[in-house]
Protein backbone atom coordinates (compact mmCIF):
# COMPACT_ATOMS: atom_id res chain seq x y z
CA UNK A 1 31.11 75.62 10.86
CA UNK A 2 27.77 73.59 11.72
CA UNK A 3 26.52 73.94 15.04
CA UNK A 4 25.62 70.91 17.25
CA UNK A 5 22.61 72.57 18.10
CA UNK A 6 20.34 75.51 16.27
CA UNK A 7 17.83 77.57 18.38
CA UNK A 8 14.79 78.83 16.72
CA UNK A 9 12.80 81.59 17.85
CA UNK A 10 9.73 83.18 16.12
CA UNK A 11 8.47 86.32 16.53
CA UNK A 12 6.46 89.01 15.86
CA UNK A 13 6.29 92.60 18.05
CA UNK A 14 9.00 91.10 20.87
CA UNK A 15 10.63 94.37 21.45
CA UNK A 16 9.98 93.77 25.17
CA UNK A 17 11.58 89.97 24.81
CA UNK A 18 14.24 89.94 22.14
CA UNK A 19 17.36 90.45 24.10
CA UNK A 20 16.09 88.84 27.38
CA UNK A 21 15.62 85.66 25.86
CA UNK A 22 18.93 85.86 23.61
CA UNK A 23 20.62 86.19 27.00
CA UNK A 24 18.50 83.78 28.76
CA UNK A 25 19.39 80.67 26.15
CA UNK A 26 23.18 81.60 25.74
CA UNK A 27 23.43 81.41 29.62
CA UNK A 28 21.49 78.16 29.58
CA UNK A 29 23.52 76.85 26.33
CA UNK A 30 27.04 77.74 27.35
CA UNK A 31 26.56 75.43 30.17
CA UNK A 32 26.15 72.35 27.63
CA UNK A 33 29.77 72.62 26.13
CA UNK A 34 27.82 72.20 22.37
CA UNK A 35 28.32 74.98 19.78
CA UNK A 36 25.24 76.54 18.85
CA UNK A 37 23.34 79.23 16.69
CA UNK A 38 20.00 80.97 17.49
CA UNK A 39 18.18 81.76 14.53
CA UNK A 40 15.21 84.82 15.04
CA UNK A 41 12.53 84.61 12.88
CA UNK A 42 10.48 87.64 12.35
CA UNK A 43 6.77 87.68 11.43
CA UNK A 44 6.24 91.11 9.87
CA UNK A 45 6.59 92.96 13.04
CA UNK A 46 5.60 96.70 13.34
CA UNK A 47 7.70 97.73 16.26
CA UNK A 48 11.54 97.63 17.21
CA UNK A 49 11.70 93.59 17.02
CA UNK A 50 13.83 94.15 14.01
CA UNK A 51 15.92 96.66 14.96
CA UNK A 52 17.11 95.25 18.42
CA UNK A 53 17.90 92.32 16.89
CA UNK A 54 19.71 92.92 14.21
CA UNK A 55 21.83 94.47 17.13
CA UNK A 56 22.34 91.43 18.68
CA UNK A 57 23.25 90.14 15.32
CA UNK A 58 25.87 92.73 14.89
CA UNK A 59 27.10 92.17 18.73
CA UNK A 60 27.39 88.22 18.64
CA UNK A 61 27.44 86.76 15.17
CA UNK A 62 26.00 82.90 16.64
CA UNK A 63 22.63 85.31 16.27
CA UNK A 64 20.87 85.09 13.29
CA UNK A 65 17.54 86.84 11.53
CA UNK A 66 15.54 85.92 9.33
CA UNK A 67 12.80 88.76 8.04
CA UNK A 68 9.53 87.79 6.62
CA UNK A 69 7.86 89.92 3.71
CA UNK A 70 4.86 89.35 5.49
CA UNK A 71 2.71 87.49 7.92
CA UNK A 72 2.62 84.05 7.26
CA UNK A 73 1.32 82.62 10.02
CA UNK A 74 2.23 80.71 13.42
CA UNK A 75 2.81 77.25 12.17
CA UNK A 76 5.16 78.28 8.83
CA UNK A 77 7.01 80.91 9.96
CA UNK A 78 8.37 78.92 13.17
CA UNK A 79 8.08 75.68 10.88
CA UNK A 80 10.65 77.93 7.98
CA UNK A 81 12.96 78.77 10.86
CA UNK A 82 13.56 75.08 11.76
CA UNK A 83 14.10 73.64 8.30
CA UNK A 84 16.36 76.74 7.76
CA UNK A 85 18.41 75.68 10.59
CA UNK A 86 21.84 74.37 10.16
CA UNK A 87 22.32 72.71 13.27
CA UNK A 88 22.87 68.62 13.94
CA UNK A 89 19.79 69.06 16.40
CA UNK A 90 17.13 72.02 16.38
CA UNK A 91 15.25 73.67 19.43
CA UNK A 92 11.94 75.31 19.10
CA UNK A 93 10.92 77.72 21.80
CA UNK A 94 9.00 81.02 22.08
CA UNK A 95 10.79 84.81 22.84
CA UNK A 96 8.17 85.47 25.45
CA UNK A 97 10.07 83.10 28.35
CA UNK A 98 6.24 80.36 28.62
CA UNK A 99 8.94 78.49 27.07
CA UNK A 100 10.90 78.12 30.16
CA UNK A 101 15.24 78.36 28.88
CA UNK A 102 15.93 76.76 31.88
CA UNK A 103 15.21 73.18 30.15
CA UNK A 104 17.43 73.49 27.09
CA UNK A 105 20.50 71.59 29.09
CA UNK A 106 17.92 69.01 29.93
CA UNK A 107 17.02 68.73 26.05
CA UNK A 108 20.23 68.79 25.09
CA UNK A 109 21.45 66.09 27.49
CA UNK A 110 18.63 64.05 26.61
CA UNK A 111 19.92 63.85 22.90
CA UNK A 112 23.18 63.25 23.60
CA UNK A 113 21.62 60.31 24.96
CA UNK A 114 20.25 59.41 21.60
CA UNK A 115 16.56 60.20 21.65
CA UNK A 116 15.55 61.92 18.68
CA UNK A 117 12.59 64.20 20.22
CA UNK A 118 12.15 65.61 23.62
CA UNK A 119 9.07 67.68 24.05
CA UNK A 120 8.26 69.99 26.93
CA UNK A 121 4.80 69.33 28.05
CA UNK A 122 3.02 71.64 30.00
CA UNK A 123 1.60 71.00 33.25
CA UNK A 124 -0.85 73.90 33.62
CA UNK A 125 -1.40 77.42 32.42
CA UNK A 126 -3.49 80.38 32.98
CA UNK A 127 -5.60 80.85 30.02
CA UNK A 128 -9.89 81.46 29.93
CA UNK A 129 -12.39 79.56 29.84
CA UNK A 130 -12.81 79.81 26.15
CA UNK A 131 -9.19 78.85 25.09
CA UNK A 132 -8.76 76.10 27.71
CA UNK A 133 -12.44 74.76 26.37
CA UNK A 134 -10.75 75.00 22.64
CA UNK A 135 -7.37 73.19 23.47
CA UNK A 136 -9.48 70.46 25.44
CA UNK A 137 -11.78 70.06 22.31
CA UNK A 138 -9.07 70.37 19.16
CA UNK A 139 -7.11 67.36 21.77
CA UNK A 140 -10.44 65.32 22.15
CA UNK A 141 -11.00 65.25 18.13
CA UNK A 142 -7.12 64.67 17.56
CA UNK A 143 -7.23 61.21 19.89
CA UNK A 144 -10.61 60.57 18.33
CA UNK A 145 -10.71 61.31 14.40
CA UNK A 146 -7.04 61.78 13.86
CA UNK A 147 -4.57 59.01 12.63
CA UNK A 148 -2.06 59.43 14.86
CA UNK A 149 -1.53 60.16 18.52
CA UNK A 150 -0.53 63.90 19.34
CA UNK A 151 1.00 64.55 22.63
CA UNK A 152 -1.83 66.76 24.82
CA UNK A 153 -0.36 69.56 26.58
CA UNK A 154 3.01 69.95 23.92
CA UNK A 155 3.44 73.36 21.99
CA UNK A 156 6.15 72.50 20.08
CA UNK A 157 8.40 72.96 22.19
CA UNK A 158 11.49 71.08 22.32
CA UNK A 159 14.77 69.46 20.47
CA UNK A 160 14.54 67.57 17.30
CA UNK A 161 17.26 65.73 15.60
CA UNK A 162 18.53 66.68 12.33
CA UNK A 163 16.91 63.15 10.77
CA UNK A 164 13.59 64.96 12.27
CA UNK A 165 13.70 67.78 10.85
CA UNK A 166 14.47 66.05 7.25
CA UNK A 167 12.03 63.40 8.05
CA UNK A 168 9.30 66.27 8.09
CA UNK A 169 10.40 68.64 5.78
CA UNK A 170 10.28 65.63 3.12
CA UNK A 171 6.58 65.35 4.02
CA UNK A 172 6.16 68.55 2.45
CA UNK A 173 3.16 69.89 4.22
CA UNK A 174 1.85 73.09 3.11
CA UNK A 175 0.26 73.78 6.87
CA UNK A 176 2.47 71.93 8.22
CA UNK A 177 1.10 70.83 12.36
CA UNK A 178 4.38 70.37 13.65
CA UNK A 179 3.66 68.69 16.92
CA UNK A 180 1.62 66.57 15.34
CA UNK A 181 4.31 65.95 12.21
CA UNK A 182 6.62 64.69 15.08
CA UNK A 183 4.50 62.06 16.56
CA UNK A 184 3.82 60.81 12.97
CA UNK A 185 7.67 60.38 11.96
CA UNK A 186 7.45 57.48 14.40
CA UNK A 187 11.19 58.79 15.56
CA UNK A 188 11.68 57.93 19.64
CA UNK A 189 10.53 60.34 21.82
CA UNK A 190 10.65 61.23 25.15
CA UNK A 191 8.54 64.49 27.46
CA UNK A 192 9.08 66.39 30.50
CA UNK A 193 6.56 68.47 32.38
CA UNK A 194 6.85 71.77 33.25
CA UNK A 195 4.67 74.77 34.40
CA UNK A 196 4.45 77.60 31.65
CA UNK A 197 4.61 80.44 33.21
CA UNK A 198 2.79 83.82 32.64
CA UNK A 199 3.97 85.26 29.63
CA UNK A 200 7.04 87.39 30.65
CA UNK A 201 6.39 91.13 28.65
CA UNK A 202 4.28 92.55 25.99
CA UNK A 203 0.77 91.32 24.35
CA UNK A 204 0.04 87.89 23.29
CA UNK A 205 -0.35 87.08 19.50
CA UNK A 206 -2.37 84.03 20.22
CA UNK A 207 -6.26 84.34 20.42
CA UNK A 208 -9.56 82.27 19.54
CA UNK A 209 -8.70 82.58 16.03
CA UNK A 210 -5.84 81.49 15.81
CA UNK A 211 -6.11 78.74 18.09
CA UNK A 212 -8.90 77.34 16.06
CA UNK A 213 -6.37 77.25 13.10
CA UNK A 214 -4.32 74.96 14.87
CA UNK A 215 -7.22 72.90 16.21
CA UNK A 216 -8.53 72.75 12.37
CA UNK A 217 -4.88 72.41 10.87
CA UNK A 218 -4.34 69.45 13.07
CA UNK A 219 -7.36 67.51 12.14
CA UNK A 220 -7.50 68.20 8.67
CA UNK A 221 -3.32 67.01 8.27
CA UNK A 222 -3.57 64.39 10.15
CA UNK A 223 -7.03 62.87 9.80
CA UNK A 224 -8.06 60.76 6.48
CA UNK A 225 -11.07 59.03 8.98
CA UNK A 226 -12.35 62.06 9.42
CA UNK A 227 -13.51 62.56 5.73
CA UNK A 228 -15.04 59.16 6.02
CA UNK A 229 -16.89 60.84 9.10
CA UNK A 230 -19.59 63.07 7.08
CA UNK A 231 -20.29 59.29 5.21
CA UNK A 232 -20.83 57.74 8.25
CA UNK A 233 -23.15 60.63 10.03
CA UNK A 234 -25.33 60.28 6.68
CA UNK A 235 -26.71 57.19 7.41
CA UNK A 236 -27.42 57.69 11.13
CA UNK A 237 -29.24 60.70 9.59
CA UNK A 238 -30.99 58.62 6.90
CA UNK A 239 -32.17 56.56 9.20
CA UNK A 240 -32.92 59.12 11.49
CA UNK A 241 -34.76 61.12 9.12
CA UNK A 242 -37.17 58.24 7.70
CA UNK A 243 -37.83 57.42 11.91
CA UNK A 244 -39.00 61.21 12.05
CA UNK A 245 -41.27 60.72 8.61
CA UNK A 246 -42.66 57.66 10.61
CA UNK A 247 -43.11 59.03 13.81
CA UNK A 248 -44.64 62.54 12.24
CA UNK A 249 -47.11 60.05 10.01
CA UNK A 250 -48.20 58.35 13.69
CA UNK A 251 -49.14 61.80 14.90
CA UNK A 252 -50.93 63.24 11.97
CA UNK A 253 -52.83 59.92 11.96
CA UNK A 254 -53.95 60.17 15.43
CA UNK A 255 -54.75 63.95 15.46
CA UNK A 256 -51.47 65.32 17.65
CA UNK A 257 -49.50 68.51 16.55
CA UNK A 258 -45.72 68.28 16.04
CA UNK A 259 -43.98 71.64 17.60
CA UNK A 260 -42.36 73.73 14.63
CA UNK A 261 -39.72 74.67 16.66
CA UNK A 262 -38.37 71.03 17.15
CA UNK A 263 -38.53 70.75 13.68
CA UNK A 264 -36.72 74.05 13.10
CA UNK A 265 -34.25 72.88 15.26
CA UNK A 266 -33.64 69.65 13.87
CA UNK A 267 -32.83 71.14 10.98
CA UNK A 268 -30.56 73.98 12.22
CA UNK A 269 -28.53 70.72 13.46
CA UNK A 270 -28.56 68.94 10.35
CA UNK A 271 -27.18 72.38 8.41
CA UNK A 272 -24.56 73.12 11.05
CA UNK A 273 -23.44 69.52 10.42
CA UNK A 274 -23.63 69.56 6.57
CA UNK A 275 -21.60 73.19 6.67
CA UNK A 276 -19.08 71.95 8.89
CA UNK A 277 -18.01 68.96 7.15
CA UNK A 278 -17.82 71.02 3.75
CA UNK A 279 -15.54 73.20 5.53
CA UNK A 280 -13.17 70.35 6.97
CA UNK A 281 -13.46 68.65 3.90
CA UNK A 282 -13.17 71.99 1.29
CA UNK A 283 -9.89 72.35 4.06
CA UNK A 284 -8.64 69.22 2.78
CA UNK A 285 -8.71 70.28 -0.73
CA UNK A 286 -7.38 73.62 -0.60
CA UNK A 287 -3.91 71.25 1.18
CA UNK A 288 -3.87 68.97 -1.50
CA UNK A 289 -4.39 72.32 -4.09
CA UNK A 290 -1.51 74.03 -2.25
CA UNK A 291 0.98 70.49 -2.27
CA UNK A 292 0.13 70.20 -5.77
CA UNK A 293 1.30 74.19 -6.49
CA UNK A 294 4.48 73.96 -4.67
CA UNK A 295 3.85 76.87 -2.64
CA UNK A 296 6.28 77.79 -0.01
CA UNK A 297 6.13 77.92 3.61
CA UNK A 298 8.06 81.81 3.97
CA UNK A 299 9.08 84.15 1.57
CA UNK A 300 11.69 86.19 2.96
CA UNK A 301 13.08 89.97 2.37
CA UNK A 302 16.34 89.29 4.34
CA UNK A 303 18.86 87.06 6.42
CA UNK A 304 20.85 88.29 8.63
CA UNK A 305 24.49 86.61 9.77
CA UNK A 306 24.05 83.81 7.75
CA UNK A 307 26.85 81.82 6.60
CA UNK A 308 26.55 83.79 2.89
CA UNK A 309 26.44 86.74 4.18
CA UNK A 310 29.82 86.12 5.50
């Protein structure tokens, strides 16, 4: 039987979280009156994850598991676990409770309703200086070089109707930016605020790195001005470069030094630019190289409570 509503849930070393949050969202769910599945996705953990759920699994079979062969990541594996999902709507939420349960009877309510995507948007959240300054950057470039408007503040998430989830799996993005995918579908959507709380057990996955892959993932699918960008920075720099030739003529002509280290430093700039471009840009090719090979998102060593394995 198809659920009315699938619950997808990635992680990876959530021995501490697993069964809290299963019984956090079947609370929260059973008070909708909707059938519903929640599907685990596991990123190659290396401590119990696996094992506690597959009892859950064995102890309520609307549980599911999905096991990766490996680590593939924190936008395919969660993006898998949603086109996986057999449900006429799909939540995404995290097993370490910043993705507050509590909401998923206002998501659910709001669909009923007939909007297609309802994003939680967070209001504030401790993090350092260094991530915040990240997340406040990759959103700056996003409004500015990107083609399409992504929500600031949304992680993903929140409930997508089934024609979302098709809509976006027919894109066929091989890094796929999900919150970013959503906005572009141009399917209505509606946010609520909330304050993400402190995560609840256990070690964060997230760090700098892999925050700049989302920063980098989201500009690079969802940006064709910003390979026009390097273009447009070569002529400033053209013209730059030939009113530094003039002005360095005018001081050798009336007997004034130029400082090496401006010079030095002009061209450190003009490197970092040139370097960073050709990564964006090489970025851009390895997508359309990946598209073009068909590779998937997840390859997976085993399901769990799946309708086959019935």
């Amino acid at each position: 039987m198809t659920p009315d509503v699938s619950i997808v849930i990635p992680c990876r070393n959530e021995e501490l979280n697993a069964a809290a949050i299963a019984a956090a969202v079947i609370t929260q769910m059973e008070t909708t009156g909707v059938s519903f599945d929640i599907i685990f996705i596991d990123n190659e953990s290396t401590d119990r994850t696996v094992e506690i759920i597959r009892g859950l699994c064995a102890a309520d079979e609307r549980i599911r598991l999905i096991i990766n062969t490996r680590n593939f990541g924190q936008m395919r594996s969660p993006t898998h676990g949603i086109f996986e999902a057999r449900g006429r709507a799909v939540i995404g939420m995290c097993a370490d409770f910043q993705d507050s349960p509590e909401l998923l009877p206002y998501f659910v309510q709001r669909w009923q309703a007939g909007v297609d995507i309802v994003l939680g948007v967070r209001e504030s959240e401790e993090t350092g200086f260094v991530l915040s300054t990240i997340r406040s950057l990759s959103y700056w470039m996003a409004k500015n070089f990107g083609d399409f408007q992504t929500i600031p503040n949304a992680t993903g998430f929140g409930l997508y109707s089934r024609r979302v989830v098709d809509a976006i799996k027919a894109l066929n993005e091989p890094e796929p930016f999900y919150r970013g995918l959503l906005v572009e579908t141009g399917f209505p959507l509606e946010t609520i605020s909330y304050v993400r709380p402190p995560r609840a057990r256990g070690k964060s996955n997230n760090n700098f790195f892999t925050l700049l892959d989302f920063a980098v993932a989201g500009l690079t699918g969802s940006s064709k001005r910003l390979l026009r960008f390097p273009l447009y920075l070569g002529v400033v720099g053209a013209v730059v470069a030939v009113l530094m030739l003039l002005g360095g003529a005018l001081a050798f002509a009336t007997g004034r030094p130029i400082a090496g280290w401006l010079i030095g430093s002009v061209l450190q700039f003009q490197f970092a630019l040139i370097f960073g471009f050709l990564g964006l840009m090489g970025d851009h090719v390895r997508q359309i190289s990946e598209r073009t090979r068909g590779t998937p998102l997840v390859l997976e060593r085993e399901r769990v409570n799946f309708p086959e394995d019935e």
